[in-house]
C-alpha atoms as a PDB file:
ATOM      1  CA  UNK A   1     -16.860  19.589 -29.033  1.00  0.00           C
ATOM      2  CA  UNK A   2     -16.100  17.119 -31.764  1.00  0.00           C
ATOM      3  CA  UNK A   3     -14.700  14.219 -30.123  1.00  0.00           C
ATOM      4  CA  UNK A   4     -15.673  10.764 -30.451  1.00  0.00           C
ATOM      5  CA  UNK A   5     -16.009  10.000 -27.141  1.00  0.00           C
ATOM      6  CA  UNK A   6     -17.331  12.760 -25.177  1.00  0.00           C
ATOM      7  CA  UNK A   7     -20.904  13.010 -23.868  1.00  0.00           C
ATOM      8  CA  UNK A   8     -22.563  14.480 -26.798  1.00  0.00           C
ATOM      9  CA  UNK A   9     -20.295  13.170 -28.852  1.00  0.00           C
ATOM     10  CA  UNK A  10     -23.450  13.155 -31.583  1.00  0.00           C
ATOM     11  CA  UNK A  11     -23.926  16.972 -30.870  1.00  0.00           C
ATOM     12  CA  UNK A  12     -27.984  16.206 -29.793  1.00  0.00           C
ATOM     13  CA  UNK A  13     -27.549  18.540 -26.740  1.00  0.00           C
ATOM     14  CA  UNK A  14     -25.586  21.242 -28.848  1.00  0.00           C
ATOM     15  CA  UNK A  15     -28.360  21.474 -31.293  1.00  0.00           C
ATOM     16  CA  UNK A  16     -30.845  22.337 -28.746  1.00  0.00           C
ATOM     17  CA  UNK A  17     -29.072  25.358 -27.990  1.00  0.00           C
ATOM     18  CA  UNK A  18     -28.803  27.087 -24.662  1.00  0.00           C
ATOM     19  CA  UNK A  19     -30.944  26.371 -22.111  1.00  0.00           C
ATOM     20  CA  UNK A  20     -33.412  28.990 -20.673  1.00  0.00           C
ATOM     21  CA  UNK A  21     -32.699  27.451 -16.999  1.00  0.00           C
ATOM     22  CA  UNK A  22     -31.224  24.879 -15.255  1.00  0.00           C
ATOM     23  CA  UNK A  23     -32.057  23.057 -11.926  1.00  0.00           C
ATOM     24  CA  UNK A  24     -30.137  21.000  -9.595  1.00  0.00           C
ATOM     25  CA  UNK A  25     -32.243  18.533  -7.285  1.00  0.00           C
ATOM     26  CA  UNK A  26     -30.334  16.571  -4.918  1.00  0.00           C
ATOM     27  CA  UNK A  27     -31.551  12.545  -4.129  1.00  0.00           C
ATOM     28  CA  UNK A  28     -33.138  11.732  -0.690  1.00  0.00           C
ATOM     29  CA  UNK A  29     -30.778  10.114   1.284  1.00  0.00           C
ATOM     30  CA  UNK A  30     -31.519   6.879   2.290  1.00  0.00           C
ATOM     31  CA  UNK A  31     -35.080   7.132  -0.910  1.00  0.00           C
ATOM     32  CA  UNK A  32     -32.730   6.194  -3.959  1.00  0.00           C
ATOM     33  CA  UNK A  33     -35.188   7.863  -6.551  1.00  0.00           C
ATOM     34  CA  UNK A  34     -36.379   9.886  -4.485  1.00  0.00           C
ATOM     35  CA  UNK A  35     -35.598  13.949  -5.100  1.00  0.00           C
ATOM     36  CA  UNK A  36     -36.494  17.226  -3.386  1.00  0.00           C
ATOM     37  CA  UNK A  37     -39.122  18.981  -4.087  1.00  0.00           C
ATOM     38  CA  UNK A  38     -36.831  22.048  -4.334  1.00  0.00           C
ATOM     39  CA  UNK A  39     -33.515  22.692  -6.591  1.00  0.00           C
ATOM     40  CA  UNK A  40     -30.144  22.888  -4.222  1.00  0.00           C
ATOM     41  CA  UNK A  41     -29.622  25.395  -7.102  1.00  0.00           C
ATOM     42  CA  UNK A  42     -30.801  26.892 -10.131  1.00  0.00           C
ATOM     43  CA  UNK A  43     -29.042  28.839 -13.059  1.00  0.00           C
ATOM     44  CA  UNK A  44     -31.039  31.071 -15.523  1.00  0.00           C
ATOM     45  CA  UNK A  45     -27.615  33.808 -16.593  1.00  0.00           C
ATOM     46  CA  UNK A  46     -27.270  33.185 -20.400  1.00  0.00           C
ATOM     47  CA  UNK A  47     -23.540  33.469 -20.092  1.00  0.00           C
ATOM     48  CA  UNK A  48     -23.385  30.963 -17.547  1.00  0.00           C
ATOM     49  CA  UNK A  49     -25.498  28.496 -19.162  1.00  0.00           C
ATOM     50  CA  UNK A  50     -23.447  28.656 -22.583  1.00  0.00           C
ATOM     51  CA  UNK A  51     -20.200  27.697 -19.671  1.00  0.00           C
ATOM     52  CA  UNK A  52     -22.132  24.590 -18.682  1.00  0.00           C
ATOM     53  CA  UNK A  53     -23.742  23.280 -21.657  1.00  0.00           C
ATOM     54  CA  UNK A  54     -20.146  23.588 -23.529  1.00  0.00           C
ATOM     55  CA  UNK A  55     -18.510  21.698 -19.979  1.00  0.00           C
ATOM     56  CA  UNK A  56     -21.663  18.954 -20.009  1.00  0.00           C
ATOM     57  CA  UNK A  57     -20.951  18.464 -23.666  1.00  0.00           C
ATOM     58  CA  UNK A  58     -17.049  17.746 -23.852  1.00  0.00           C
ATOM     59  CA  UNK A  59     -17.227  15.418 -20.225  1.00  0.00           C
ATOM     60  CA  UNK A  60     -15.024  12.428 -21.650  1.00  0.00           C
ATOM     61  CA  UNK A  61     -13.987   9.255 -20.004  1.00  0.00           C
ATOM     62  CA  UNK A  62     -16.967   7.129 -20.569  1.00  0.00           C
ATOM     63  CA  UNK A  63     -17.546   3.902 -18.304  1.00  0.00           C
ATOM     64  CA  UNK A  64     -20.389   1.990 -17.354  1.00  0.00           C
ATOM     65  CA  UNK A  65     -21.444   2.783 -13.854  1.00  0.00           C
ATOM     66  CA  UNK A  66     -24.870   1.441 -11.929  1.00  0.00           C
ATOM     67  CA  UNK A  67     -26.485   2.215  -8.972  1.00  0.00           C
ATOM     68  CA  UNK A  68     -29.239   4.435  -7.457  1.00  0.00           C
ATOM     69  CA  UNK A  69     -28.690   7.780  -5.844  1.00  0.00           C
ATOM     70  CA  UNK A  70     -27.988  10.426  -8.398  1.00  0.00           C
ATOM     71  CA  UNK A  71     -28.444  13.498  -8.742  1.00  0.00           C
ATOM     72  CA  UNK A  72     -30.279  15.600 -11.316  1.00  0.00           C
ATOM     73  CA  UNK A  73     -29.966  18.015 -13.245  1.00  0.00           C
ATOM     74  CA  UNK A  74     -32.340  19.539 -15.133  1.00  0.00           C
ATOM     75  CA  UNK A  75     -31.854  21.260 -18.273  1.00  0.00           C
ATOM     76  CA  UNK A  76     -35.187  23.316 -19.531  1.00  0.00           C
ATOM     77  CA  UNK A  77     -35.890  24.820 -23.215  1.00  0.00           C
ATOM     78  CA  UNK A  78     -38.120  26.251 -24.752  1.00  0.00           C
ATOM     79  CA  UNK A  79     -40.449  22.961 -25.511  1.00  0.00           C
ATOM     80  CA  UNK A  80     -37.742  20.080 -24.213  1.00  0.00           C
ATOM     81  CA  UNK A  81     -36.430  19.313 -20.534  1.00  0.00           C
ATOM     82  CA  UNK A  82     -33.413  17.132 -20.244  1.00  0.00           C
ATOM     83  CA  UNK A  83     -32.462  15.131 -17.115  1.00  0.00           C
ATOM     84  CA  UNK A  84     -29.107  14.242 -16.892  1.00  0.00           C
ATOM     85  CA  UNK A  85     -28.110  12.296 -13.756  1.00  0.00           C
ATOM     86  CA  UNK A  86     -24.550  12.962 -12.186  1.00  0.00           C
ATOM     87  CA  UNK A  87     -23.085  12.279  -8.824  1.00  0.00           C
ATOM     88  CA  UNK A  88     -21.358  15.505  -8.774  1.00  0.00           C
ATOM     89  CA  UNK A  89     -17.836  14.052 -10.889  1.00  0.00           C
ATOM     90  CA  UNK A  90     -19.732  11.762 -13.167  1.00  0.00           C
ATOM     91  CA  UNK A  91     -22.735  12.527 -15.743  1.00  0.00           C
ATOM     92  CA  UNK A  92     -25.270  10.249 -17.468  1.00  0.00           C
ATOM     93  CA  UNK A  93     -28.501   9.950 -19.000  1.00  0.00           C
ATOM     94  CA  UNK A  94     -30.101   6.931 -16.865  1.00  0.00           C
ATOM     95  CA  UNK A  95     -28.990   4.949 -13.216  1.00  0.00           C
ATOM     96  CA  UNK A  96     -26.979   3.374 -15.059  1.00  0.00           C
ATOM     97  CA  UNK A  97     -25.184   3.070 -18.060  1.00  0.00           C
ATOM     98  CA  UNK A  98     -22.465   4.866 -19.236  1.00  0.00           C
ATOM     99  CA  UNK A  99     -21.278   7.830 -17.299  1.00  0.00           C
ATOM    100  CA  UNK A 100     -18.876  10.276 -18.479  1.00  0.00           C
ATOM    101  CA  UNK A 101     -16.208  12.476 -16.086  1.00  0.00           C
ATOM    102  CA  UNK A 102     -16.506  16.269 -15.531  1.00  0.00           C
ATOM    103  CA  UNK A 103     -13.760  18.200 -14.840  1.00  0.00           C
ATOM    104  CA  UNK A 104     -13.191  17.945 -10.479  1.00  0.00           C
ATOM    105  CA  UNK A 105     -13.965  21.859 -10.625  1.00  0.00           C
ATOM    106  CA  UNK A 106     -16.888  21.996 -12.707  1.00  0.00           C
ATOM    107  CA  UNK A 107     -20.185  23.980 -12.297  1.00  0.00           C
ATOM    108  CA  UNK A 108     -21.798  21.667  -9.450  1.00  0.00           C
ATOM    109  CA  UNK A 109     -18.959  21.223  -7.245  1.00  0.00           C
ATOM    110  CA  UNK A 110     -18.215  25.088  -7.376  1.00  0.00           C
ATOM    111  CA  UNK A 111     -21.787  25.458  -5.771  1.00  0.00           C
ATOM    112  CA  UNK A 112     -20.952  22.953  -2.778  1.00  0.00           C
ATOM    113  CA  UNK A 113     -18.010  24.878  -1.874  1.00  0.00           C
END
């Protein structure tokens, strides 16, 4: 962590800690914010979750992307959930806004393999 221009670049996400779980829903096709009602995938290994958070926190590359259609990912604590939005490369906190790259073998696209 520490630099400037990095998704949690103000260390809020590395303060919370590590997550207790996270969930992946995927968006409808063709229902732009629309998810399902079931995670694709779900991660609850403490290990693991340390992996990602560090990975979610250092995705650099920032640029302003729009548009409907993302994913989410959801990232539960013990009295917080954050929703992050990605399209499987990119990560965000809105629809649009500034996005910010993952590494092309990062913890998402592993689980589409």
């Amino acid at each position: 962590m520490g630099k400037t221009s990095c998704f949690d670049q103000n260390q809020q996400l590395a303060k919370l800690g590590t997550p207790k779980k996270l969930e992946y829903y995927e968006c409808l096709s063709g229902n732009a914010f629309s998810f399902a009602d079931t995670a694709t995938f779900h991660i609850t290994s403490k290990d693991e979750l340390n992996a990602i958070i560090i990975e979610i926190c250092n995705a650099d590359k920032p640029g302003f992307w729009k548009g409907a259609g993302w994913d989410r990912l959801k990232l539960y604590y013990a009295d917080t959930v954050v929703t992050i939005l990605t399209n499987k490369e990119r990560i965000g906190l809105s629809a649009s806004g500034k996005f910010y790259a993952l590494e092309k073998d990062n913890f998402i696209t592993k689980r589409f393999r």
